[in-house]
N, C-alpha and C. Protein backbone atom coordinates (compact mmCIF):
# COMPACT_ATOMS: atom_id res chain seq x y z
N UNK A 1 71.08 145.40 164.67
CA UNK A 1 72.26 145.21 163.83
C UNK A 1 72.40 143.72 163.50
N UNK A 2 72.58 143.40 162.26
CA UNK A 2 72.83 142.16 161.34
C UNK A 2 74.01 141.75 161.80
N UNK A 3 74.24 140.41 161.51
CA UNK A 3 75.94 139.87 162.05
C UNK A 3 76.26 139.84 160.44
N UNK A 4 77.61 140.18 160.27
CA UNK A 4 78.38 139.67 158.77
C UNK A 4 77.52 138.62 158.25
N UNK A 5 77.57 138.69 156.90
CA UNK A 5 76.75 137.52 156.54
C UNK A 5 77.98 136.76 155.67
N UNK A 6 78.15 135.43 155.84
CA UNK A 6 79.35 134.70 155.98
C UNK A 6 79.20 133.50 154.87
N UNK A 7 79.08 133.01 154.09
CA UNK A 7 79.05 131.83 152.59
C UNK A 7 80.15 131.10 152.92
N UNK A 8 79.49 129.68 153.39
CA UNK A 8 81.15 129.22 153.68
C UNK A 8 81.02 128.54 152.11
N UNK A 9 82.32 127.80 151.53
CA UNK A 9 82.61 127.36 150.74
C UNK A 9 83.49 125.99 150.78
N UNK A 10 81.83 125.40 150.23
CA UNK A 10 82.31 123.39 150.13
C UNK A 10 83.57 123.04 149.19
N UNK A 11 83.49 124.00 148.11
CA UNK A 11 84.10 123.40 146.58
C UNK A 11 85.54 123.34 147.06
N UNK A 12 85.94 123.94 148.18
CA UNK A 12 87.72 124.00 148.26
C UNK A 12 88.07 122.71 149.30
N UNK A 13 86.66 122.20 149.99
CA UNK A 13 87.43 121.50 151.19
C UNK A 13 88.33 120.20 150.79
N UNK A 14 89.45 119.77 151.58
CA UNK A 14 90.99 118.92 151.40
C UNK A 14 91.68 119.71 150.75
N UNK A 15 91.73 121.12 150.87
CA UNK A 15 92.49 121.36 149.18
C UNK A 15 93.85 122.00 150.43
N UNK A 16 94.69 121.97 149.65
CA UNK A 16 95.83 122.66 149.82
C UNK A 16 95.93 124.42 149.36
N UNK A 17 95.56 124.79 150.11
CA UNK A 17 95.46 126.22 150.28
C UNK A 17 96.91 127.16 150.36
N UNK A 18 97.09 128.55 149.70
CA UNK A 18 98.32 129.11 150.85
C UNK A 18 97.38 130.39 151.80
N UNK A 19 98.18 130.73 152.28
CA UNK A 19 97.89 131.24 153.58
C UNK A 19 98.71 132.45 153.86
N UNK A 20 97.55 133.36 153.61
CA UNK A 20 97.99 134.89 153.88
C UNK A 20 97.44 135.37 155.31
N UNK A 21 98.55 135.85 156.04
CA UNK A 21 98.16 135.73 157.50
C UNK A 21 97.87 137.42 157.67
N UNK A 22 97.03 137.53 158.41
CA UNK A 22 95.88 138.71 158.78
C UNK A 22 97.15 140.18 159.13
N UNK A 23 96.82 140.74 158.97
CA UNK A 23 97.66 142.40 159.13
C UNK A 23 98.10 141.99 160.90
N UNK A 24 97.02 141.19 161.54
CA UNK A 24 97.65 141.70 163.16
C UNK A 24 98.65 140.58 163.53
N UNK A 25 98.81 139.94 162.81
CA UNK A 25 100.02 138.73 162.78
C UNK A 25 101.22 138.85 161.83
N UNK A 26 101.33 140.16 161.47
CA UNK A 26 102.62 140.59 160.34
C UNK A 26 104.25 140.35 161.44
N UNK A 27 104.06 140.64 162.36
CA UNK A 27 105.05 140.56 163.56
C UNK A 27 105.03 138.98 163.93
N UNK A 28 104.19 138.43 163.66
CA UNK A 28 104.69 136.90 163.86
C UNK A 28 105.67 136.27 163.18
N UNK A 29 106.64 135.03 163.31
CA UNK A 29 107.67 134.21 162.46
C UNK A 29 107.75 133.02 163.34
N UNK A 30 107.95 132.08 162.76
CA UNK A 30 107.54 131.61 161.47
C UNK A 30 106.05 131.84 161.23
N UNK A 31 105.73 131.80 160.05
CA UNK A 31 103.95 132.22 159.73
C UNK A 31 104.43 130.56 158.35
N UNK A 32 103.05 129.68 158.63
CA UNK A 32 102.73 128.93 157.43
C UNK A 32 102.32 129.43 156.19
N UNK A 33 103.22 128.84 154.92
CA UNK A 33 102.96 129.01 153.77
C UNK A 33 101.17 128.51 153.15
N UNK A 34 101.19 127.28 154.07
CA UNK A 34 99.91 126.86 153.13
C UNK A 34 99.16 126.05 154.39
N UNK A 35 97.96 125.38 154.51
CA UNK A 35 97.19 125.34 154.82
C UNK A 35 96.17 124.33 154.12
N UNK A 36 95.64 123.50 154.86
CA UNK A 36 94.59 121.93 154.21
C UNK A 36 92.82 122.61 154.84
N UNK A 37 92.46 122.97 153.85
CA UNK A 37 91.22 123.44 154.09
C UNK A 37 89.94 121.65 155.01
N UNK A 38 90.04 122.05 156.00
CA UNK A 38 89.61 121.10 156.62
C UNK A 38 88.26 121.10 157.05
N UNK A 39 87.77 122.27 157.29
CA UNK A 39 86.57 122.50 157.55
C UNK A 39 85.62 123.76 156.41
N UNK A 40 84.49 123.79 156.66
CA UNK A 40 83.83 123.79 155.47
C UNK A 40 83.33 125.48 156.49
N UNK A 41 84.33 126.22 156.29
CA UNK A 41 85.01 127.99 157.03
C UNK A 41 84.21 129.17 155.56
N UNK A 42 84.20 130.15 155.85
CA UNK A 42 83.81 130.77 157.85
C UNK A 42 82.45 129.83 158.09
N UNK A 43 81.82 129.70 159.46
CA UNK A 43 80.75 129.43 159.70
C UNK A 43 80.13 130.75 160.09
N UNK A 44 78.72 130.47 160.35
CA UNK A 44 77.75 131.70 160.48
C UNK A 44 77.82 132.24 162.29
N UNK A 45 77.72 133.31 162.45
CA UNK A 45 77.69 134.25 163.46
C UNK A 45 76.03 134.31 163.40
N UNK A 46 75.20 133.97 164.58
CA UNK A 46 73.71 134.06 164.73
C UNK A 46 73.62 134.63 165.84
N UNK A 47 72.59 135.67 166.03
CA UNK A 47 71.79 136.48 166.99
C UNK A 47 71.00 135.42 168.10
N UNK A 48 71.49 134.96 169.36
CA UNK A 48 70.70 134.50 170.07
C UNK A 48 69.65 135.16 171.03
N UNK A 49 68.34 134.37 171.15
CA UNK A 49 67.04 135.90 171.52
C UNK A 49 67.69 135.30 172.88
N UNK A 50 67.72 135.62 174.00
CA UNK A 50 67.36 134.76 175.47
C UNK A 50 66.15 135.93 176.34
N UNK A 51 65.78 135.18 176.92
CA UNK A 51 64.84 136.26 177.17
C UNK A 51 65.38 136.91 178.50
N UNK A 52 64.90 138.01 179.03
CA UNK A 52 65.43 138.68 180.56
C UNK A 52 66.44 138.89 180.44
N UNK A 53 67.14 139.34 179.35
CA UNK A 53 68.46 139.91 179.11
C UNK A 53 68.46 141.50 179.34
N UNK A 54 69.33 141.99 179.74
CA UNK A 54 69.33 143.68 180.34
C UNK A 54 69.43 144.28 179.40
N UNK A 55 68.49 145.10 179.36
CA UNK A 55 68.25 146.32 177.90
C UNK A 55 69.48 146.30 177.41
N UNK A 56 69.29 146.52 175.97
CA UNK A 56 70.29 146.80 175.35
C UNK A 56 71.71 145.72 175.48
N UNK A 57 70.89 144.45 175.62
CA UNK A 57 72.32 143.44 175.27
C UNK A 57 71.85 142.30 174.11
N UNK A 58 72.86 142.26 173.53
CA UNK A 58 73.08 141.43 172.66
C UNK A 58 73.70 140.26 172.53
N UNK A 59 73.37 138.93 172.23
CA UNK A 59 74.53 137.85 172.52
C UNK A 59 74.47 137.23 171.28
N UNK A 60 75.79 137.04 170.48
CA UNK A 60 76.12 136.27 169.22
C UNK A 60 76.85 135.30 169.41
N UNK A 61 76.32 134.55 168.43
CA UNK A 61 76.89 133.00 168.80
C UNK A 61 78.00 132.63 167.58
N UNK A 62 79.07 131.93 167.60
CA UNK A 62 79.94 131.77 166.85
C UNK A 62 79.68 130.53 166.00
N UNK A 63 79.20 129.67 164.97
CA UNK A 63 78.66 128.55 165.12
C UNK A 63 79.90 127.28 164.32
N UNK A 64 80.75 127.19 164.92
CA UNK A 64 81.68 126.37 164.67
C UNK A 64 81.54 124.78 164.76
N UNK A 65 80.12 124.52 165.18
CA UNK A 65 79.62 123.40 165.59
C UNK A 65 79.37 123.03 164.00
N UNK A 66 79.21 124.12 163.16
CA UNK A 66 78.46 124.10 162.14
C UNK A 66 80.01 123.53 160.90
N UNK A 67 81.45 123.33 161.46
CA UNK A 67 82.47 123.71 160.15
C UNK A 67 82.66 121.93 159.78
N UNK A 68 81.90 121.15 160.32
CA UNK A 68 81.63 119.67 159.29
C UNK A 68 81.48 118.90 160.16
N UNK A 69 81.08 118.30 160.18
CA UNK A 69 80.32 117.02 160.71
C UNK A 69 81.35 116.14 162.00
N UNK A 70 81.99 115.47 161.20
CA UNK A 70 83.08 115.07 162.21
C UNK A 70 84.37 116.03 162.27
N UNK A 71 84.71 116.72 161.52
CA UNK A 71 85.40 117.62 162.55
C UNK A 71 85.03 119.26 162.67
N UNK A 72 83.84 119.40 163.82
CA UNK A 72 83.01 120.21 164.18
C UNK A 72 84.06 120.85 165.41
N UNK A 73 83.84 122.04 165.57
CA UNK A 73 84.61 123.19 166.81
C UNK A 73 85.73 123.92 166.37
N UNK A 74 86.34 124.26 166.89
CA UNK A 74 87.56 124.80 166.96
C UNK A 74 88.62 124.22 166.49
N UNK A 75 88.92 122.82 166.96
CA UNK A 75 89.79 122.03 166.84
C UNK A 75 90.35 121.85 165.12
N UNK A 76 89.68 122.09 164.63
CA UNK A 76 89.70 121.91 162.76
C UNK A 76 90.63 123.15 162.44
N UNK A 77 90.65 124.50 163.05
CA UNK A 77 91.35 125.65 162.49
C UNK A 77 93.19 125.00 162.63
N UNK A 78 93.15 124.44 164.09
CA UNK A 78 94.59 123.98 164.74
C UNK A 78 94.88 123.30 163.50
N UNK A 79 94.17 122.24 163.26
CA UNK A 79 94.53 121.07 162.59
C UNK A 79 94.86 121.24 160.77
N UNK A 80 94.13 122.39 160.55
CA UNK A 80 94.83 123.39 159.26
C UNK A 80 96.01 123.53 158.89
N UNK A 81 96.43 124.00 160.05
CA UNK A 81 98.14 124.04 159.99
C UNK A 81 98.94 123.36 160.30
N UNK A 82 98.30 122.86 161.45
CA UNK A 82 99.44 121.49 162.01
C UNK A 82 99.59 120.07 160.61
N UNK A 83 98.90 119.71 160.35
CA UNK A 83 98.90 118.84 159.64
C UNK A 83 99.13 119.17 158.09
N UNK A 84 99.24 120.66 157.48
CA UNK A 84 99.53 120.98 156.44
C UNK A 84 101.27 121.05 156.56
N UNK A 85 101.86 121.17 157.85
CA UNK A 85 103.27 121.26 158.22
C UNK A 85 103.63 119.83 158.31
N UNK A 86 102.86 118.70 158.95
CA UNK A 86 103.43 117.55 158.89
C UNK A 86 103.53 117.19 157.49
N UNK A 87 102.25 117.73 157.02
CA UNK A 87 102.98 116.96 155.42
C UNK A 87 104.04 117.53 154.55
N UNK A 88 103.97 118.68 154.45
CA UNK A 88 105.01 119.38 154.15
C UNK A 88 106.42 118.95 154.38
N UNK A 89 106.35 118.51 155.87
CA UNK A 89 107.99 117.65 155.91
C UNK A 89 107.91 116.50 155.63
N UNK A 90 106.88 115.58 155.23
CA UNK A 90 107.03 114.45 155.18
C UNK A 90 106.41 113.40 155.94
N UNK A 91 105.81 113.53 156.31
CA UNK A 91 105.04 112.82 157.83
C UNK A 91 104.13 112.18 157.26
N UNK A 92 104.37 110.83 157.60
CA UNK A 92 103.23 109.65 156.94
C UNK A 92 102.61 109.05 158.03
N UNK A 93 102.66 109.63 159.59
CA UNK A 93 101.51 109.53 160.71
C UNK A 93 101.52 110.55 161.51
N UNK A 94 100.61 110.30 162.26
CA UNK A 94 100.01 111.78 162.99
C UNK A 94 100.20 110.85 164.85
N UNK A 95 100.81 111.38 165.70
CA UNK A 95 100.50 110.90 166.94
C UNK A 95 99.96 111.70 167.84
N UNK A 96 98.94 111.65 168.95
CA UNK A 96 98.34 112.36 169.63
C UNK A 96 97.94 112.11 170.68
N UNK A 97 97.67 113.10 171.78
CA UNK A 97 96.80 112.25 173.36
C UNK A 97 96.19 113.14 173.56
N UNK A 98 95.29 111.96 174.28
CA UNK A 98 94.16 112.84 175.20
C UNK A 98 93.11 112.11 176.01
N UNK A 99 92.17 112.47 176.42
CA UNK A 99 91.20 111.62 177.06
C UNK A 99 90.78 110.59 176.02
N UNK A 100 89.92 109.85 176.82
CA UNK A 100 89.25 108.86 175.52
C UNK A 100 87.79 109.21 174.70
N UNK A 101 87.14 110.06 174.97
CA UNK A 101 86.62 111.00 174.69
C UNK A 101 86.87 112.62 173.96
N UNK A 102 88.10 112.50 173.85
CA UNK A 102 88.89 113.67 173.46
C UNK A 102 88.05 114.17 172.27
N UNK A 103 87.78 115.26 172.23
CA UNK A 103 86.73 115.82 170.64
C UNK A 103 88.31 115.88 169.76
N UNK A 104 89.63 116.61 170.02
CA UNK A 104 91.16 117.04 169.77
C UNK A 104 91.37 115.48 168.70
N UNK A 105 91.11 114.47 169.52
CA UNK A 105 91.58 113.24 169.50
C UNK A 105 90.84 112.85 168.19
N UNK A 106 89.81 112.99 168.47
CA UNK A 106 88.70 112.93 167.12
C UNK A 106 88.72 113.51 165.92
N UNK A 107 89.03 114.57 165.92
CA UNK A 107 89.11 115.32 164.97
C UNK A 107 90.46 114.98 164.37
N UNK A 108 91.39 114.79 165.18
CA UNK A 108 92.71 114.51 164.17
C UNK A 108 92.52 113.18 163.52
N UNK A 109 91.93 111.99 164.15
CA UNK A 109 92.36 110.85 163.30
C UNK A 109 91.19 111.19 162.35
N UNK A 110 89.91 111.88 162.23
CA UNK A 110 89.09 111.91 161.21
C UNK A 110 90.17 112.60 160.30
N UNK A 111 90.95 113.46 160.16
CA UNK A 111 91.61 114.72 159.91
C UNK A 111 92.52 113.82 158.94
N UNK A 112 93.43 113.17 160.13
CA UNK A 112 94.79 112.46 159.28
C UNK A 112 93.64 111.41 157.96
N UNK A 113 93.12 110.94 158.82
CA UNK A 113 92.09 109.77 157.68
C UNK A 113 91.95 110.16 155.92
N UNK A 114 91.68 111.41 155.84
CA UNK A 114 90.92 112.27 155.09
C UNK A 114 92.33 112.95 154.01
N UNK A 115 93.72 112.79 155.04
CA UNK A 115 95.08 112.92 154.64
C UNK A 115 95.80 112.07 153.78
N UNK A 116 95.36 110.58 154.19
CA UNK A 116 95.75 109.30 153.98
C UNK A 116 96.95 109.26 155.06
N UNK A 117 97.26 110.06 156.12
CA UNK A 117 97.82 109.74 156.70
C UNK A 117 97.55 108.58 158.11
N UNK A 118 98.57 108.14 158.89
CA UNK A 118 98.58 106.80 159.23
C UNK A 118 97.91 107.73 160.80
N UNK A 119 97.08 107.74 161.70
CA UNK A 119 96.97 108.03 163.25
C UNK A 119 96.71 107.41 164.60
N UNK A 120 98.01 107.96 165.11
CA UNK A 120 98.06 106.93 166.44
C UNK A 120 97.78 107.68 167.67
N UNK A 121 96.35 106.95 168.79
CA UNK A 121 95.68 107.79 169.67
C UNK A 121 96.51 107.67 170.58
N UNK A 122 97.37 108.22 171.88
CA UNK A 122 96.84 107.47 173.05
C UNK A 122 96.06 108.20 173.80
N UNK A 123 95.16 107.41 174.55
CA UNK A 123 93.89 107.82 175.23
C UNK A 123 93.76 107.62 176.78
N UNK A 124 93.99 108.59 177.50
CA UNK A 124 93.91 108.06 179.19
C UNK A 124 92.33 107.94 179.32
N UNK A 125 92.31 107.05 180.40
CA UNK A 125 91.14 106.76 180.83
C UNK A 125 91.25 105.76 182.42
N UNK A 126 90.42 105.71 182.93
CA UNK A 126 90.49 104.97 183.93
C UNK A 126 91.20 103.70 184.16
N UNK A 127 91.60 103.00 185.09
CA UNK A 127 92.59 101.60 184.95
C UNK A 127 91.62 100.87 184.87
N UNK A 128 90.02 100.94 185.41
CA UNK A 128 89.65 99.67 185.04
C UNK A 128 88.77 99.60 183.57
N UNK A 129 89.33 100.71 182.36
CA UNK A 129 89.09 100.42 181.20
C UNK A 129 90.25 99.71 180.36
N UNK A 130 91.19 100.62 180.84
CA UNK A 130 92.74 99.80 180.44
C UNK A 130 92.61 98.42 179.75
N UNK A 131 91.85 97.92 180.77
CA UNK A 131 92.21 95.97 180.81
C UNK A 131 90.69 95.37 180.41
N UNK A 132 90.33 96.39 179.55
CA UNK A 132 88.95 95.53 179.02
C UNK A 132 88.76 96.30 178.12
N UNK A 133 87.63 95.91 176.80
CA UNK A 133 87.50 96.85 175.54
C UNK A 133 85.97 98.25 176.17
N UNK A 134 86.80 99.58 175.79
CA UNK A 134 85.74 100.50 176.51
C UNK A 134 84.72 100.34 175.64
N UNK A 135 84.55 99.58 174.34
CA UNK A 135 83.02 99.39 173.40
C UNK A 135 83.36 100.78 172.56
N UNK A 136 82.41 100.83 171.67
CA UNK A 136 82.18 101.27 170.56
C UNK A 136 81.05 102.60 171.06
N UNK A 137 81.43 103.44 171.40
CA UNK A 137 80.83 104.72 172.17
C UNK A 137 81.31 106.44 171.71
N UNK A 138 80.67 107.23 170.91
CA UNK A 138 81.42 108.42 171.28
C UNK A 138 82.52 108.46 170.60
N UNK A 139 83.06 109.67 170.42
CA UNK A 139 84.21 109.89 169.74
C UNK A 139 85.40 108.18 169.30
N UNK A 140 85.43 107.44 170.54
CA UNK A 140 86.30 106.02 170.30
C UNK A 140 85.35 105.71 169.52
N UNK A 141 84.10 105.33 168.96
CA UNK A 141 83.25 105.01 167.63
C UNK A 141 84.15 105.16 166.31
N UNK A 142 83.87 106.78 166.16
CA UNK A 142 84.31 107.85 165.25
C UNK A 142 85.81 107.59 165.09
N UNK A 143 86.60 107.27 165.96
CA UNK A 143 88.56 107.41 165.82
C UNK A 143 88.49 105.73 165.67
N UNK A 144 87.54 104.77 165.93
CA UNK A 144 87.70 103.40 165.23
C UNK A 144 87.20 103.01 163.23
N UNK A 145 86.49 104.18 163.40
CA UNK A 145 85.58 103.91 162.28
C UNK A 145 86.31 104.26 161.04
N UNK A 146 87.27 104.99 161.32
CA UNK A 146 88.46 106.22 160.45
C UNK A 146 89.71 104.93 160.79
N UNK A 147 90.03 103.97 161.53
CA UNK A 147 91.26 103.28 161.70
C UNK A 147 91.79 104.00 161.94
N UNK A 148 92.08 104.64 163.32
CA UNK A 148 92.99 105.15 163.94
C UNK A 148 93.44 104.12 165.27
N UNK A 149 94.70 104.16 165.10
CA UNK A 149 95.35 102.92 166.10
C UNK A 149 95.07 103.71 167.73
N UNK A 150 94.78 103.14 168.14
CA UNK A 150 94.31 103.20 169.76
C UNK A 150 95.13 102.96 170.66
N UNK A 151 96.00 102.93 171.80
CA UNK A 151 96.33 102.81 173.06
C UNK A 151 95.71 103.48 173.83
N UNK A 152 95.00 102.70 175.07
CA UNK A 152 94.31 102.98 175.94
C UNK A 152 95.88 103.48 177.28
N UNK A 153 95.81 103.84 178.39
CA UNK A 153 96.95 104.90 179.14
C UNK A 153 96.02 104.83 180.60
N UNK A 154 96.30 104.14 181.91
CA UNK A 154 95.70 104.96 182.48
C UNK A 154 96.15 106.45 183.17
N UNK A 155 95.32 106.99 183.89
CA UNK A 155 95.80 108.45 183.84
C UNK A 155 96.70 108.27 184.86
N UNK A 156 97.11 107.20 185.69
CA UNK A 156 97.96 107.54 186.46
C UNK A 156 99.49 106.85 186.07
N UNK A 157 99.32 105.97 184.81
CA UNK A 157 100.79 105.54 184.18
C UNK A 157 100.86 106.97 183.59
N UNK A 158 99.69 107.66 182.70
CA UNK A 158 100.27 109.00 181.71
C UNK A 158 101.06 109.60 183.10
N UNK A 159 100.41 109.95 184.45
CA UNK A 159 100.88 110.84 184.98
C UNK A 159 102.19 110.84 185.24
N UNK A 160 103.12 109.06 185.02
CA UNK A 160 104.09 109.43 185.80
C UNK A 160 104.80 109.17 184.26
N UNK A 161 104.66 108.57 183.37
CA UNK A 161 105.40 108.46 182.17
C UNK A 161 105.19 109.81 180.83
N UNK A 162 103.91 110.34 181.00
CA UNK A 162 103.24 110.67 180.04
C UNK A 162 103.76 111.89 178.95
N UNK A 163 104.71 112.63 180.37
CA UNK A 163 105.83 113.84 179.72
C UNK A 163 106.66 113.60 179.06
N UNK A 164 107.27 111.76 178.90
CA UNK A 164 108.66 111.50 178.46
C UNK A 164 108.12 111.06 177.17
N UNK A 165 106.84 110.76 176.79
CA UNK A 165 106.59 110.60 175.23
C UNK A 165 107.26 111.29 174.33
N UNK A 166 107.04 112.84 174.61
CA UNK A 166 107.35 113.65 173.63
C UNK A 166 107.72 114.83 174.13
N UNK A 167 109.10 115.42 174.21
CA UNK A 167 109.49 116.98 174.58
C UNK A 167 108.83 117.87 174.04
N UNK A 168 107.87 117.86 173.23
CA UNK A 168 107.02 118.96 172.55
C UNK A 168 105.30 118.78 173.26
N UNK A 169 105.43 117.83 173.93
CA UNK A 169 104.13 117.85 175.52
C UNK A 169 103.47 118.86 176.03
N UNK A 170 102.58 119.03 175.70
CA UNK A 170 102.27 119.77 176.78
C UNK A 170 101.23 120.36 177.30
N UNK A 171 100.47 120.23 178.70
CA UNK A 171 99.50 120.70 178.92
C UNK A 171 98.60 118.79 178.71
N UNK A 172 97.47 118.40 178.15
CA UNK A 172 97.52 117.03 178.28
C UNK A 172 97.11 116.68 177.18
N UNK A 173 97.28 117.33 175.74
CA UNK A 173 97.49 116.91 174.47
C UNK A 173 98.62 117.78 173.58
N UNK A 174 99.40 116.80 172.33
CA UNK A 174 100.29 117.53 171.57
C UNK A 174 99.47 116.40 170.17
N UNK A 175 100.21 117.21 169.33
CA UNK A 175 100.28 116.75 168.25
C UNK A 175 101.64 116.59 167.42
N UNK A 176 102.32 115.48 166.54
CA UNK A 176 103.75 115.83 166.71
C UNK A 176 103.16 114.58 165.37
N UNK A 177 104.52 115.25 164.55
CA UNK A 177 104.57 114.62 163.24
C UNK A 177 105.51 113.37 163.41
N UNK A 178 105.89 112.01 163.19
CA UNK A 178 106.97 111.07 163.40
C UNK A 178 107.89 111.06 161.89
């Protein structure tokens, strides 16, 4: 058996989309009107062979690695809506946390960049990066290269301050419109 065969489509990406939400989300509210086509959707579903797999199994791969370059995974579907709502009210920056490595972290300031909106990281990381520049590495490359404003956090100031940023916190990244 074939997986769906899936055409994603370049010609719409940045566009302002609306957004008809699927039959199994009719019971949801609020549901978003519209939507910033951010990634270059659906990506392809592929048949992986592995070998010594038990008769009769199959393993498909989702390939989201594949929905654009810098903002590759999952993280791009979130950022659809979240950021089609910040603009919608008005939001001329994007604030966010996470590791300093964060892929979340990455993808939004490529995201806001691409918005013209303004994005501000903060990034936990160890104390003895805090107090020196962590270099030009990895996602901090990518969220410098886009001008996204940086604060470095170590994880044990986030731990004891890190909840009072923002009442909409939670878990160890948010995204929140200013």
């Amino acid at each position: 058996m074939d997986a769906p065969k899936q055409q994603p489509c370049f010609s719409d990406f940045l566009s302002k989309k609306s957004y008809d939400r699927p039959s199994w989300a009719s019971h949801l509210s609020p549901i978003p009107s519209h939507v910033f086509s951010l990634g270059h959707l659906p990506t392809p579903i592929h048949k992986w062979n592995l070998p010594n797999l038990p008769k009769n199994t199959e393993v498909w791969l989702k390939r989201d690695d594949l929905s654009g370059m810098q903002l590759s995974g999952n993280k791009v579907r979130k950022l659809e809506f979240l950021l089609a709502d910040a603009v919608a009210q008005g939001a001329d920056c994007i604030v966010t946390i996470g590791g300093i490595q964060s892929n979340h972290c990455r993808a939004t300031a490529v995201a806001a960049k691409y918005l013209n909106l303004d994005c501000y990281l903060i990034l936990r990381t160890s104390k003895v990066v805090v107090d020196k520049d962590p270099g030009l590495t990895g996602n901090l490359l990518v969220e410098r290269l886009v001008g996204a404003h940086i604060d470095l956090v170590s994880k044990e100031e986030y731990a004891k301050l890190g909840s009072l940023v923002c009442p909409l916190c939670f878990y160890h990244s948010f995204l929140c419109a200013l």
